[in-house]
Protein backbone atom coordinates (compact mmCIF):
# COMPACT_ATOMS: atom_id res chain seq x y z
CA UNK A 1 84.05 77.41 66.38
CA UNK A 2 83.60 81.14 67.26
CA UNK A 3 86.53 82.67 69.59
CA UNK A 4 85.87 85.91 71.45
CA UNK A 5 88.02 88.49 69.58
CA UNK A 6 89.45 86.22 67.49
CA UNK A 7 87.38 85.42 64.33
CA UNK A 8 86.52 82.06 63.29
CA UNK A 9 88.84 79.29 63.11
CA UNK A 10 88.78 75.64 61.41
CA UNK A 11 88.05 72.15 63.73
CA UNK A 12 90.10 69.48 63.37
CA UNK A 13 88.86 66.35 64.43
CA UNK A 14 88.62 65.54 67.82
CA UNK A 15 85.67 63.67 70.18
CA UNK A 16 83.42 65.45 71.96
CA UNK A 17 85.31 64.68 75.32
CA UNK A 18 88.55 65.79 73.85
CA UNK A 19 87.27 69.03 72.66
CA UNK A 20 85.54 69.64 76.08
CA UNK A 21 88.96 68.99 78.03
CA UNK A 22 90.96 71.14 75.73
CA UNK A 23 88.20 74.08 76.53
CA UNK A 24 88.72 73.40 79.80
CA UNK A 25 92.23 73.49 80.09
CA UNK A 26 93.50 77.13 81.65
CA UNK A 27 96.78 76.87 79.41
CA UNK A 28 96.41 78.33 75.47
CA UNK A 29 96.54 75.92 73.02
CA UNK A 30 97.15 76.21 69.40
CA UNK A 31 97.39 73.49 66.81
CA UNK A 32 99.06 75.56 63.38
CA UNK A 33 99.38 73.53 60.41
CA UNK A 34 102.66 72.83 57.95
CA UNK A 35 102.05 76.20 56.74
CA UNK A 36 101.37 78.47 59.34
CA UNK A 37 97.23 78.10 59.34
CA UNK A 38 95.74 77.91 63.32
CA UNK A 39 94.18 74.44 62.37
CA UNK A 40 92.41 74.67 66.00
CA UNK A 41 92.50 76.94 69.21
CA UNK A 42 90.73 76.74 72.81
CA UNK A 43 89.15 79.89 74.58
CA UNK A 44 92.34 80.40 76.86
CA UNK A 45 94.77 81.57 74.08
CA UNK A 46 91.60 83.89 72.31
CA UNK A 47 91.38 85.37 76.07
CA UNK A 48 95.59 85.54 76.40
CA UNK A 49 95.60 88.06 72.55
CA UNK A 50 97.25 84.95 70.90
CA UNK A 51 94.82 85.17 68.00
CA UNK A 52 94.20 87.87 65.44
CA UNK A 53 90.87 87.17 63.27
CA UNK A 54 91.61 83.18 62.99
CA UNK A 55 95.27 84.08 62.54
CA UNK A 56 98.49 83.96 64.98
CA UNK A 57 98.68 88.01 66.63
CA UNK A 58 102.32 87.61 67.02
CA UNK A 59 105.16 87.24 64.06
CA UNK A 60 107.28 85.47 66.89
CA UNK A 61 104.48 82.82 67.62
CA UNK A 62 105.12 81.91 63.47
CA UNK A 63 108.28 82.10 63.57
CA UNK A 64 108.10 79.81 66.57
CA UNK A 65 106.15 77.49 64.99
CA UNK A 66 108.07 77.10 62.12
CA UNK A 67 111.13 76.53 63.61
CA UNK A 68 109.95 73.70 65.72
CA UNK A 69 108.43 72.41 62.78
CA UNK A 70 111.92 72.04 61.19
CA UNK A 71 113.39 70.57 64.30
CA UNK A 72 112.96 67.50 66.08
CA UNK A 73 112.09 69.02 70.01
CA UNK A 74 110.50 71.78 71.57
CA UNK A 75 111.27 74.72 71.93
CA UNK A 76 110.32 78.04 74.54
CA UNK A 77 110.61 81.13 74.75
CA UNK A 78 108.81 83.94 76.27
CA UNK A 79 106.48 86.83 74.81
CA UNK A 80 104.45 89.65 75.58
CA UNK A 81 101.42 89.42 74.01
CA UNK A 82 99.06 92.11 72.67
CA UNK A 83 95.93 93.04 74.66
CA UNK A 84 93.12 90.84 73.28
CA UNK A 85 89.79 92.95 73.01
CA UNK A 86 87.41 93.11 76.15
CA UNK A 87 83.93 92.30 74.99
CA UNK A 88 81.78 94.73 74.02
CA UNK A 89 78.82 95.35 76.66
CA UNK A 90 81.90 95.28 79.08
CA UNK A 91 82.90 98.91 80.35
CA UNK A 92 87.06 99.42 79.39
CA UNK A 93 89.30 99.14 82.03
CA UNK A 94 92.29 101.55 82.10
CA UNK A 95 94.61 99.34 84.59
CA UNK A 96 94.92 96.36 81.62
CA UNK A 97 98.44 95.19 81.00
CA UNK A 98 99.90 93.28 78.08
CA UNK A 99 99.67 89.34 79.14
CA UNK A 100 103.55 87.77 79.42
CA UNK A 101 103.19 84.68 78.23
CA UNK A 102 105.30 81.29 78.40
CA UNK A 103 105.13 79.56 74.44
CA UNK A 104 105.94 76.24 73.94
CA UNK A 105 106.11 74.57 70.55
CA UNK A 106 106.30 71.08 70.34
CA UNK A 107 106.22 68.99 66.82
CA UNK A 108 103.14 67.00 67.14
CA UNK A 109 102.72 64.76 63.75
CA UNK A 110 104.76 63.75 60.85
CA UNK A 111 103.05 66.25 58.35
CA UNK A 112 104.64 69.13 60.26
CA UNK A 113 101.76 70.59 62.71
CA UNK A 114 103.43 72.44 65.96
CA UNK A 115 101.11 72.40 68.95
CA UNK A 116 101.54 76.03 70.73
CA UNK A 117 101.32 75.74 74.40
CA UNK A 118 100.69 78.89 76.09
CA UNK A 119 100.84 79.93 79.52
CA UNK A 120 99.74 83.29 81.07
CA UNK A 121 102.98 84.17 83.59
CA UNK A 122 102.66 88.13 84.24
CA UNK A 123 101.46 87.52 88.15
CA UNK A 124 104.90 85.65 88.06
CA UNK A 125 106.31 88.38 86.31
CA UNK A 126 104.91 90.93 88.66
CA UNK A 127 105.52 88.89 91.63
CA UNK A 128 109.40 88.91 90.72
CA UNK A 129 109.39 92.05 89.97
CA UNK A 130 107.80 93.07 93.29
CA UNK A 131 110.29 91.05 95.12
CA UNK A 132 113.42 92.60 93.51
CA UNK A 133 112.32 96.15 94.49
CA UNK A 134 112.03 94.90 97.68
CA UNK A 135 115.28 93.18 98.60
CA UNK A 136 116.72 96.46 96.68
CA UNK A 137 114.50 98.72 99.20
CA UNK A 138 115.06 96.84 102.21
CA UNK A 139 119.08 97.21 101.66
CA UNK A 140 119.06 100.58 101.25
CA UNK A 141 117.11 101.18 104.38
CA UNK A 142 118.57 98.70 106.67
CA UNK A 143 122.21 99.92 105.32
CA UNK A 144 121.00 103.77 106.72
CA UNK A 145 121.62 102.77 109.83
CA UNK A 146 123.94 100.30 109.85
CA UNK A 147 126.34 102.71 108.23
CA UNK A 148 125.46 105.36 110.51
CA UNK A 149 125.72 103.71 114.12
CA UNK A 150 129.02 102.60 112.35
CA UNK A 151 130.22 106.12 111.91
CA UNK A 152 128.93 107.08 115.01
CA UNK A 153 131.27 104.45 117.17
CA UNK A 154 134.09 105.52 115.19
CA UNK A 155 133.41 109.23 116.60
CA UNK A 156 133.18 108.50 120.16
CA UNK A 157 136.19 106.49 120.00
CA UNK A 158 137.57 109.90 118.56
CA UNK A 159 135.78 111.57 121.27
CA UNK A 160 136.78 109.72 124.72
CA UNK A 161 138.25 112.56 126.10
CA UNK A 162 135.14 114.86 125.79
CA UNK A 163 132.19 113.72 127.70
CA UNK A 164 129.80 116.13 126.09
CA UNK A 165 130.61 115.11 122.50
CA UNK A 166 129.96 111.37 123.42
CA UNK A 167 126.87 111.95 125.09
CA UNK A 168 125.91 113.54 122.01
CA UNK A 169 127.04 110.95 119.78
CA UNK A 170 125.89 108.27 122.07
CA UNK A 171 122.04 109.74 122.10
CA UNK A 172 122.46 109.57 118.00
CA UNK A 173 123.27 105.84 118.34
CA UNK A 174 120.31 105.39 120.34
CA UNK A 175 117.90 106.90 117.93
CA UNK A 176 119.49 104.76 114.71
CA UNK A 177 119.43 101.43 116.99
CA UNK A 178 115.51 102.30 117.75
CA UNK A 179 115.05 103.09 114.13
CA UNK A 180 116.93 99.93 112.67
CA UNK A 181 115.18 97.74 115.83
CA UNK A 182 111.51 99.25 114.14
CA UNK A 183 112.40 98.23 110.71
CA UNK A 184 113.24 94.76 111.52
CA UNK A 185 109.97 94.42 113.83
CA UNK A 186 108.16 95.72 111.05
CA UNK A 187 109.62 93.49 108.20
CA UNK A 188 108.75 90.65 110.33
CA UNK A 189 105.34 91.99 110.59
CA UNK A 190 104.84 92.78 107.13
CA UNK A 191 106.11 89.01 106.42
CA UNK A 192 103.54 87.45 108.67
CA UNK A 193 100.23 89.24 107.49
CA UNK A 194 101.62 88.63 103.74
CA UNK A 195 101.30 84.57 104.39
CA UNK A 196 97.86 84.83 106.95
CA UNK A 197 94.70 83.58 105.49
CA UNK A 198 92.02 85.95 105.41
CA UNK A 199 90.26 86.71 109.19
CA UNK A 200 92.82 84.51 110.95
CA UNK A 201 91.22 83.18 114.26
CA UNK A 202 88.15 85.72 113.82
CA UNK A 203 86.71 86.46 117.08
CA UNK A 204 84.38 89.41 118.10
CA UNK A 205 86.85 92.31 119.71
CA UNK A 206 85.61 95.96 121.46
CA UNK A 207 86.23 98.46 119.29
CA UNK A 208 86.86 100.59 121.80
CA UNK A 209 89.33 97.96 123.28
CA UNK A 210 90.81 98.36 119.90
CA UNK A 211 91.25 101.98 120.09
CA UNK A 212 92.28 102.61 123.59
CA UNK A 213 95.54 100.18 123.41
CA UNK A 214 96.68 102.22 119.97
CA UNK A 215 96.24 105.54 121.49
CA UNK A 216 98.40 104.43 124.36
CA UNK A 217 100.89 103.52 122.06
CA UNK A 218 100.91 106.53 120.17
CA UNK A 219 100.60 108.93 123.65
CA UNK A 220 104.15 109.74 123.97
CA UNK A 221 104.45 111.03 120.77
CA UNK A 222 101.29 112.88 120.70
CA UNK A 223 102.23 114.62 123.86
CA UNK A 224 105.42 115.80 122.92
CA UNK A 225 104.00 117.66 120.02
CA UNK A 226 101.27 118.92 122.05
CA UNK A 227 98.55 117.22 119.59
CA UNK A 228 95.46 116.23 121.11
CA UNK A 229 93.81 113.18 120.10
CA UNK A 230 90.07 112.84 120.42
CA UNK A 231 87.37 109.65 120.03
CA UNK A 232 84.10 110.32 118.41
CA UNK A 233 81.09 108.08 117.52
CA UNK A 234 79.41 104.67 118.80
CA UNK A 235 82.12 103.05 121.61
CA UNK A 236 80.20 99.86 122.02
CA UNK A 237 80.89 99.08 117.94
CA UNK A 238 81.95 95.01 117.45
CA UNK A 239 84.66 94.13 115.21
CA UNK A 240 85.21 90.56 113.91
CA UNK A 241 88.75 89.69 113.63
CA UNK A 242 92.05 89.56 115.53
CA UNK A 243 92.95 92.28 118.15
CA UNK A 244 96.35 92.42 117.92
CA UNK A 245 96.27 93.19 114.20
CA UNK A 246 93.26 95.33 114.61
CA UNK A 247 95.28 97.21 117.31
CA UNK A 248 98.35 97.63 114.63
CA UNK A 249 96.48 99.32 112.09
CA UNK A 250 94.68 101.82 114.22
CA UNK A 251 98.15 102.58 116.11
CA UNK A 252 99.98 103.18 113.14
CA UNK A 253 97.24 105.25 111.18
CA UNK A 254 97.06 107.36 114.51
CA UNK A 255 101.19 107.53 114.35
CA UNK A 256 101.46 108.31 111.02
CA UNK A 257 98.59 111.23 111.84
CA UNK A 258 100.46 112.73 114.48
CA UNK A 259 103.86 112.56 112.80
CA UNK A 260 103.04 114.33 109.83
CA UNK A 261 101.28 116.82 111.85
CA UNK A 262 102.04 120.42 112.93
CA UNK A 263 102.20 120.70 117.00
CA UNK A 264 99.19 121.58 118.68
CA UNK A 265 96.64 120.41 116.34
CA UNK A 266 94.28 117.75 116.64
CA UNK A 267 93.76 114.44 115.67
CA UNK A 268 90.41 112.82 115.16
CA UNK A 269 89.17 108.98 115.40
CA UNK A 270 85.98 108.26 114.43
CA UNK A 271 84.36 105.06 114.61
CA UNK A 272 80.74 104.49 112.74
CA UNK A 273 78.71 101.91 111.41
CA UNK A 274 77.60 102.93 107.89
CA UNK A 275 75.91 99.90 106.51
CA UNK A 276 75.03 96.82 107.93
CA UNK A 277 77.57 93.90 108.78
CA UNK A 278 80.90 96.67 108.48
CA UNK A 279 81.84 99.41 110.61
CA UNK A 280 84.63 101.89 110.29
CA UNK A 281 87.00 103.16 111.84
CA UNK A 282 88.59 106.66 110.35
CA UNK A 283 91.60 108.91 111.87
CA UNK A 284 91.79 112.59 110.04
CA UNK A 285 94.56 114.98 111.32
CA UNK A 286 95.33 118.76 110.33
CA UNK A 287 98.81 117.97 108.44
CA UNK A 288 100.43 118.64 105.27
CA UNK A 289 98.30 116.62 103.59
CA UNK A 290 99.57 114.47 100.26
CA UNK A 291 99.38 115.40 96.38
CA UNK A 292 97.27 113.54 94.13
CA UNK A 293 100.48 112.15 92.61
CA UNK A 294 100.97 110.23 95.86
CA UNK A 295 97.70 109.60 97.11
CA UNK A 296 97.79 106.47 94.64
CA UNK A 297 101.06 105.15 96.36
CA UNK A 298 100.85 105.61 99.64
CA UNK A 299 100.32 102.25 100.66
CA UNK A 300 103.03 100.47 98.78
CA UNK A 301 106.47 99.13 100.80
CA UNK A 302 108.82 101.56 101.68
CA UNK A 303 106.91 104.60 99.72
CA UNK A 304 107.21 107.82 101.79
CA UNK A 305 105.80 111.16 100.96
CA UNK A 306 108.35 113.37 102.36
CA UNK A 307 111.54 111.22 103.14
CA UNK A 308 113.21 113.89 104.88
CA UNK A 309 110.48 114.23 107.36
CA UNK A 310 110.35 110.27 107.75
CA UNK A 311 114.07 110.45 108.46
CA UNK A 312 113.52 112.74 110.99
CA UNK A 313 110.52 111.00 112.87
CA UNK A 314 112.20 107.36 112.18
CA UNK A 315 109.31 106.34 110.43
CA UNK A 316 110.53 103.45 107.68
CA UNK A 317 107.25 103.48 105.18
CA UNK A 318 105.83 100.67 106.34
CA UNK A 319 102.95 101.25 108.55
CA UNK A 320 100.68 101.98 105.71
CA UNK A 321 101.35 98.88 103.68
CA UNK A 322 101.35 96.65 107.24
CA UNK A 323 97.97 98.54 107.73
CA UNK A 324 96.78 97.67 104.07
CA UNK A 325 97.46 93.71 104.96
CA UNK A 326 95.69 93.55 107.82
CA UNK A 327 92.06 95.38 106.08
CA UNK A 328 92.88 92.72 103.56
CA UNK A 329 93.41 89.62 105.97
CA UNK A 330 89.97 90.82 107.25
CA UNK A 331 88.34 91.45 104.19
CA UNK A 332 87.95 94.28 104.50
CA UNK A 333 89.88 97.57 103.13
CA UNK A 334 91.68 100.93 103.56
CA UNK A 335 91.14 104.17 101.61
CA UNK A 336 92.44 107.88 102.16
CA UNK A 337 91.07 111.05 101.35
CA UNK A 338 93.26 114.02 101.39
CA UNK A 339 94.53 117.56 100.46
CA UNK A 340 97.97 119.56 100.62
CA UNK A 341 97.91 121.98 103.83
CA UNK A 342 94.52 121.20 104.68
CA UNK A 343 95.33 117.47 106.11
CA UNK A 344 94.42 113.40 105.60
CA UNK A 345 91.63 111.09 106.61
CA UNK A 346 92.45 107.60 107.07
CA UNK A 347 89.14 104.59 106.61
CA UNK A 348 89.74 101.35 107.71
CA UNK A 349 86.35 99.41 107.05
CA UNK A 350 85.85 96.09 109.12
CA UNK A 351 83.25 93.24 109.17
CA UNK A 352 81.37 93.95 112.29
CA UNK A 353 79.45 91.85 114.27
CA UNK A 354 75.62 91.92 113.94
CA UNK A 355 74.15 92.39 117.72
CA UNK A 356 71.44 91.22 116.87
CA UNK A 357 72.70 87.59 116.27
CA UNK A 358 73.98 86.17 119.39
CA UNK A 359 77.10 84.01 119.11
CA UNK A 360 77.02 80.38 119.48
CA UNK A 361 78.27 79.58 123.04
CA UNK A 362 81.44 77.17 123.18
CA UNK A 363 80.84 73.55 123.55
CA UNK A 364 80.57 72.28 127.00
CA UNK A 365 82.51 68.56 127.64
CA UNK A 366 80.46 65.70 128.15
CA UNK A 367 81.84 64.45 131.55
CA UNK A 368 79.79 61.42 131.31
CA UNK A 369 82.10 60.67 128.25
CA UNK A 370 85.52 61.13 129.81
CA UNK A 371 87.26 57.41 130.89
């Protein structure tokens, strides 16, 4: 039996349907012999780096095997495997990661053979991972301003007796409340796109619709900064998917645009349709524009380019990754280009509707069917 990347390795005996199901099976298996030989192997553990031309890649997996074939149970344990070779018409990819791997060895006949049960766990692994930097993230920013609107009572109750000071202090308190109030709004946000199924309830929605409700959400804060915000390109465009999400993402692309923007510059939103059955929709400002270091982060939880700045304007580096959801949920996606002083453009690229196919009008009862 030839293994991709692995060399050849020996049969044992097994039917036809046995071999097939062991093929089949999306768990590496091994069967190594009394004295260390791979007697037999399916495609999943070649794929996972478990074998080394016809050979075990890892001195652990021996060692393993050996020691459960001296005992009487199984044992497990966990391993990072070498990367197995891609195939070789197959262009390289630079993003591949070692495979962590769950190995089982369980003593499976009285001349001492170990079957090696293998299981790929690094989305697991990464999943874990991704949810410990998060509860660590999401405690540091929600204990901000917890601490601070706790400091803050403590000086007015030190100030009573000077109405200017707790006016002061008191307008401080209402900028952490708003900021702590947007975090939680957003985490619950952020929670509910996470578990959504891709174009929940997709319906056709006005882009312009779309547009109009996140610029009016964004107006204060344009205004104050003196930025204007202008529309360009086809207003009649059809989305498919849900507004309200749809409104999210534009509203915070067009927030974080005019927040890390200098006052009186201008803000763009364009909205085109560049190939048929997706349009886009695009917001470029005149900011400070992020390195290449950080274009590549950007849309991760709580990742901020400039945290003093995101202190200042309360934002909580989530909008991006809230806005990154939703593209998903629509399947669809989001993509920046940008440069330092010059400024950032912002695509989100939707399914659109075709005009040219009408929609199916919604069933009509049958009255003559109703008791």
């Amino acid at each position: 039996m030839e293994l991709i990347g692995a060399g050849r390795v020996p049969e044992v005996g097994l039917s036809g349907l046995e071999h097939e199901l062991l093929h089949r099976l999306p768990s590496g298996v091994i069967l190594v012999g009394p004295d260390g030989e791979v007697l037999f192997a399916n495609q999943a553990a070649a794929k996972l780096g478990a074998l080394s031309r016809g050979e075990l890649a890892v001195d652990r997996l021996r060692l393993l095997a050996r020691r459960a074939a001296r005992g009487s149970g199984a044992l497990d344990e966990h391993l990072v495997l070498p990367l197995p070779p891609e195939p070789p018409l197959r262009r390289p990819r630079t993003d591949r990661q070692p495979p962590a791997v769950r190995v089982r060895a369980v003593p499976v006949g009285p001349a001492g053979q170990v079957a090696l049960l293998i299981d790929d766990v690094s989305e697991a692994r990464r999943v874990d991972e991704v949810r410990r930097d998060f509860v660590a993230n999401i405690s540091h920013e929600l204990k901000t301003p917890v601490g601070a609107l706790h400091l803050l009572a403590e000086a007015i109750l030190e100030a009573s007796d000077d109405p200017e000071a707790v006016r002061r202090f008191a307008g401080r308190m209402s900028h952490e409340s708003s900021r702590l109030a947007r975090i939680v709004q957003e985490l619950i946000d952020l929670s509910r796109l996470q578990g959504a199924d891709p174009l929940p309830a997709a319906q056709p929605v006005e882009v312009s619709a779309v547009v109009t409700e996140a610029l009016d959400r964004t107006r204060l804060a344009a205004q104050m900064k003196e930025i204007t915000v202008v529309v360009t390109g086809r207003q009649d465009e059809v989305a498919l998917g849900d507004e309200a999400q749809l409104v999210t993402a534009v509203a915070n692309l067009v927030d974080n645009a005019v927040a890390y923007s200098p006052e009186r510059t201008r803000v763009v939103v364009g909205i085109r349709h560049r190939e048929p059955g997706w349009l886009e929709i695009s917001v470029a400002d005149e900011g400070i524009g992020i390195s290449e270091l950080d274009v590549g982060r950007i849309f991760e939880r709580f990742y901020r380019v400039d945290p003093a700045r995101s202190r200042a304007t309360g934002g909580t580096g989530l909008g991006l990754a809230i806005v990154k959801h939703i593209a998903s949920n629509h399947g669809g996606g989001v993509s920046v280009w940008s440069a330092e002083e010059i400024g950032s453009t912002f695509t989100l690229r939707l399914p659109a509707m075709d005009p040219r196919v009408p929609t199916a009008p919604a069933p009509q009862p049958d009255w003559r069917k109703t008791p």
